[in-house]
C-alpha atoms as a PDB file:
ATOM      1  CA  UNK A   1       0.000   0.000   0.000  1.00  0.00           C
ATOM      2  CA  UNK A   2       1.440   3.147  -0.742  1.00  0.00           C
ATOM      3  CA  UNK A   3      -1.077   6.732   0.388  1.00  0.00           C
ATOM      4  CA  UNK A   4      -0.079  10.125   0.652  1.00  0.00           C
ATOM      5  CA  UNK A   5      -1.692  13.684   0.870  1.00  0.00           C
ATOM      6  CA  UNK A   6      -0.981  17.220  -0.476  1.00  0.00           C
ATOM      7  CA  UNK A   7      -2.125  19.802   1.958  1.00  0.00           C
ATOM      8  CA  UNK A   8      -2.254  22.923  -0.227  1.00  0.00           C
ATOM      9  CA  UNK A   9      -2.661  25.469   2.398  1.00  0.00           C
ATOM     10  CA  UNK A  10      -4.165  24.079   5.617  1.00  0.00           C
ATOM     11  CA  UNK A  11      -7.828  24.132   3.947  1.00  0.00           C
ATOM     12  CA  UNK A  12      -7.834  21.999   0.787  1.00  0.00           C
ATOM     13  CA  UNK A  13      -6.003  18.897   0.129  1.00  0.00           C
ATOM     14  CA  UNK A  14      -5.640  16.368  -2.435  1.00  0.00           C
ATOM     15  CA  UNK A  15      -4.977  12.671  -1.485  1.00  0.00           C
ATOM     16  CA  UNK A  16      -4.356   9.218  -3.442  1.00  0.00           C
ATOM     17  CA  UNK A  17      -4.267   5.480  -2.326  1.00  0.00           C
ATOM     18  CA  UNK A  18      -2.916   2.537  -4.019  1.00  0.00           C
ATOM     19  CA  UNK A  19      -2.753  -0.828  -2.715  1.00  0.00           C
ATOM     20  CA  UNK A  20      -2.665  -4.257  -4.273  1.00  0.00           C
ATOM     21  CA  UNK A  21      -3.449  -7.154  -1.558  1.00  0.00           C
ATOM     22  CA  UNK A  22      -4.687 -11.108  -1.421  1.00  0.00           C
ATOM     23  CA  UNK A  23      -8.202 -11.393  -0.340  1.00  0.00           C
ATOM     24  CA  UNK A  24     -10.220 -14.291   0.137  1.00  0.00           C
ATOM     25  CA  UNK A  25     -13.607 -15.604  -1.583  1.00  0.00           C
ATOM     26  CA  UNK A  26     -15.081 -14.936   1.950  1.00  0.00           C
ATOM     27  CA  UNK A  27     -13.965 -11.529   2.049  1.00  0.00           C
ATOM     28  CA  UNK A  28     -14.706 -10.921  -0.900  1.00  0.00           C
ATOM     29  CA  UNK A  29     -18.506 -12.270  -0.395  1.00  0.00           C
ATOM     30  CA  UNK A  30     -18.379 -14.764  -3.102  1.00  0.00           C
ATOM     31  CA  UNK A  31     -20.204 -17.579  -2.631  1.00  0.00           C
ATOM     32  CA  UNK A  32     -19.643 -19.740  -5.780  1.00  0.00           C
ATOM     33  CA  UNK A  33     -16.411 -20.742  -4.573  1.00  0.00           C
ATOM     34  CA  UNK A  34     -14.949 -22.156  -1.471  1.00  0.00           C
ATOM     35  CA  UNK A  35     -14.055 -19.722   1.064  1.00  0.00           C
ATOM     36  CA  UNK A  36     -10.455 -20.067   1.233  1.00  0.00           C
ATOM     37  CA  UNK A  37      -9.759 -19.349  -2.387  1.00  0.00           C
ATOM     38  CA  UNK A  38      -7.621 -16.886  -2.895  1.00  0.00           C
ATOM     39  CA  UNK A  39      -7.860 -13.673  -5.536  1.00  0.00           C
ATOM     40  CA  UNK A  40      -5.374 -10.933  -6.365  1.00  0.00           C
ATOM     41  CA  UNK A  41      -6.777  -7.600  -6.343  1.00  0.00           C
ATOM     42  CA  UNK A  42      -6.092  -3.378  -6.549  1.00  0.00           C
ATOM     43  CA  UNK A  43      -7.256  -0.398  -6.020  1.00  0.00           C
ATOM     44  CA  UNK A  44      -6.421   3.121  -6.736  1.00  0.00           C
ATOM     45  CA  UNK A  45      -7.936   5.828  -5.611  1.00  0.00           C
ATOM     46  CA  UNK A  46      -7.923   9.930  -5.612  1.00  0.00           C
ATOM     47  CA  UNK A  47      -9.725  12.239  -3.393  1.00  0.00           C
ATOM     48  CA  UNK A  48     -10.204  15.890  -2.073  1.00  0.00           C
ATOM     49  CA  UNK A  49     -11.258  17.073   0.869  1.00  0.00           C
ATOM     50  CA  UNK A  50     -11.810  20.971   1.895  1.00  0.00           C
ATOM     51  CA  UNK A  51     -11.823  22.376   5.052  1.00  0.00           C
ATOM     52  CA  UNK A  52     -15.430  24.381   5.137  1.00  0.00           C
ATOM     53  CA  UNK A  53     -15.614  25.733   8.880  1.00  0.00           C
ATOM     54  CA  UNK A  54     -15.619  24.587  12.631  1.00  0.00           C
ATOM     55  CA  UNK A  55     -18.729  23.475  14.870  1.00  0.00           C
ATOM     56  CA  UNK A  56     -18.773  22.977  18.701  1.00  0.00           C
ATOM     57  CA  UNK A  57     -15.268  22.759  18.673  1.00  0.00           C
ATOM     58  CA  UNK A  58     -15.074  20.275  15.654  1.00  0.00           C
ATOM     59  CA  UNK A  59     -13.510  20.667  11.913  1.00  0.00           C
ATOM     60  CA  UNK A  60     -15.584  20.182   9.556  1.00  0.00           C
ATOM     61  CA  UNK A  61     -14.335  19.149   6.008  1.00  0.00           C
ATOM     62  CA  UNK A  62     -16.210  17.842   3.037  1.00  0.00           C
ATOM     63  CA  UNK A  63     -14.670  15.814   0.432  1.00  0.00           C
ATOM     64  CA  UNK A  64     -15.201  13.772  -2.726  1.00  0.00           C
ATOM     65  CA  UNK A  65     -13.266  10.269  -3.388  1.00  0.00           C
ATOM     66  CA  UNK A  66     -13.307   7.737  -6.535  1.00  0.00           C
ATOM     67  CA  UNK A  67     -11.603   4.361  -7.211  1.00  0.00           C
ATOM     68  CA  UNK A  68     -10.517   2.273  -9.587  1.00  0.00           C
ATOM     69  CA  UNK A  69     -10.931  -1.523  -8.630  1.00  0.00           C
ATOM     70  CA  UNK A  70      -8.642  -4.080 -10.290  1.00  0.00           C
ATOM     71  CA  UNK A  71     -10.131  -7.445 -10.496  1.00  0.00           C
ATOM     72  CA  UNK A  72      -8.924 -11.036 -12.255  1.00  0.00           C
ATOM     73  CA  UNK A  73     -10.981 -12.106 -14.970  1.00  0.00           C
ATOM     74  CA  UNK A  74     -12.411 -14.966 -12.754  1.00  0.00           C
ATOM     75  CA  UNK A  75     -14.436 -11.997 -11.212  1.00  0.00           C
ATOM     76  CA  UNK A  76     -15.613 -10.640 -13.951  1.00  0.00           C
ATOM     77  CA  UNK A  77     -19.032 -11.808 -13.926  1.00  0.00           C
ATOM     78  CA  UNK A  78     -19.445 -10.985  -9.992  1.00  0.00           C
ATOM     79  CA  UNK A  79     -18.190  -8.068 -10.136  1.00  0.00           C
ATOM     80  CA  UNK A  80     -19.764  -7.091 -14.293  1.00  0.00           C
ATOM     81  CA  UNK A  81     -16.237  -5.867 -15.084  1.00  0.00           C
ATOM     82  CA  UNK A  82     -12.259  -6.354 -13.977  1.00  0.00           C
ATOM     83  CA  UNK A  83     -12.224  -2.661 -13.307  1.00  0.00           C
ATOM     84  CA  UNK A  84     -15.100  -2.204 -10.812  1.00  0.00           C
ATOM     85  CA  UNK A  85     -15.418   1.785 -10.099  1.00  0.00           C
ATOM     86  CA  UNK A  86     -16.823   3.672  -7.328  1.00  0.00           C
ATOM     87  CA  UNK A  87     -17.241   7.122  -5.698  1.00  0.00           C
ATOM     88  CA  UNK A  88     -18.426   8.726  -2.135  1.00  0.00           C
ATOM     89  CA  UNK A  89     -18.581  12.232  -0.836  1.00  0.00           C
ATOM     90  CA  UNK A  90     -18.139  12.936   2.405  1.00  0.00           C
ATOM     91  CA  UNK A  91     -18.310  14.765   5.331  1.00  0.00           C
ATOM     92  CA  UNK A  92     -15.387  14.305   7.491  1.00  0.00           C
ATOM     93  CA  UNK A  93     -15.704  15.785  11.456  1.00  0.00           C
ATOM     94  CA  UNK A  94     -12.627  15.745  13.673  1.00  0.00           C
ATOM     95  CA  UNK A  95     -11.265  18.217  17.009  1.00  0.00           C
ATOM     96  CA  UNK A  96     -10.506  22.341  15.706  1.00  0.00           C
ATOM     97  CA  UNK A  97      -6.804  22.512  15.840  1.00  0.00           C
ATOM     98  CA  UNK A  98      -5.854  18.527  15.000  1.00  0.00           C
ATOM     99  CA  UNK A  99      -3.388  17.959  12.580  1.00  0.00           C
ATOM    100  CA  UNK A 100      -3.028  14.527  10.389  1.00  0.00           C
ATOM    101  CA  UNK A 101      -0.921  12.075  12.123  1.00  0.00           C
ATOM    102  CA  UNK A 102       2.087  11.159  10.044  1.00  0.00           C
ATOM    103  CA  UNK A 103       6.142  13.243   9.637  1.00  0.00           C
ATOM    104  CA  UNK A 104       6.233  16.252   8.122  1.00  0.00           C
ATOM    105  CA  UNK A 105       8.529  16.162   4.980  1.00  0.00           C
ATOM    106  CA  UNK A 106      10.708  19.170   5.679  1.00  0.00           C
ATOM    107  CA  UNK A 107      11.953  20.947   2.489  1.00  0.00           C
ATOM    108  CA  UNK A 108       8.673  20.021   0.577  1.00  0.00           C
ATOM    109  CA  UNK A 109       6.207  22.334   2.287  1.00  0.00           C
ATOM    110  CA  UNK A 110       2.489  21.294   2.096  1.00  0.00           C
ATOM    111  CA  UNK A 111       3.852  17.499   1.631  1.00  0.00           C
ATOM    112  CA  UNK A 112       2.557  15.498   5.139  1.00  0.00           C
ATOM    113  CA  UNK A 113       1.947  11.778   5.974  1.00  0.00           C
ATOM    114  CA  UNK A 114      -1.580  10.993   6.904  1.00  0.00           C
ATOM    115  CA  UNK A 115      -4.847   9.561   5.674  1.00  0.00           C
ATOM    116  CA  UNK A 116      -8.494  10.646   5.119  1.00  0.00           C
ATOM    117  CA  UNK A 117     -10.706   7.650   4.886  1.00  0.00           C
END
């Protein structure tokens, strides 16, 4: 798995995901298979968030997020393609004043650590 974010000035931020993992039929609710069958599958994904205000004491940001799913063929007719897509918006609450967890890069400003799923 590899994520990172680009704070842009404390208020927006772009941030991208992209992992590639074993999961099982189980996991993967497919029952036309035995459980323990193993799949390789990916994801990529590419979001932004905004910082819109603060309520009782809490940040409030909104953000929109879409993936790309990468499937074997075997899936294919579980999933209706090997490239299953998806999308969410959001609306992301979290204490006034907290900073993402994760080392700041020093000499790239606006570069930090730190996820927002």
């Amino acid at each position: 798995m590899l994520e990172s974010t680009v704070d842009l000035d404390g208020t927006n931020a772009f941030f991208g995901r992209a992992e590639y993992v074993r999961k099982s039929a189980a996991e993967l609710v497919i029952p036309s298979v035995p459980p323990t069958t193993e799949y390789d599958v990916g994801a990529l994904a590419l979001g932004f968030q905004r910082t819109v205000g603060t309520v009782a004491g809490l940040a409030a940001g909104l953000g929109v997020r879409g993936s790309l799913n990468f499937v074997p063929s075997s899936l294919d007719g579980a999933y209706g393609s090997r490239t299953p897509v998806g999308a969410a918006i959001f609306l992301q609450l979290r204490p006034a004043g907290a900073r993402e967890g994760g080392m700041k890069m020093n000499g790239m400003p606006g570069l930090h650590g730190g996820s927002h799923d």
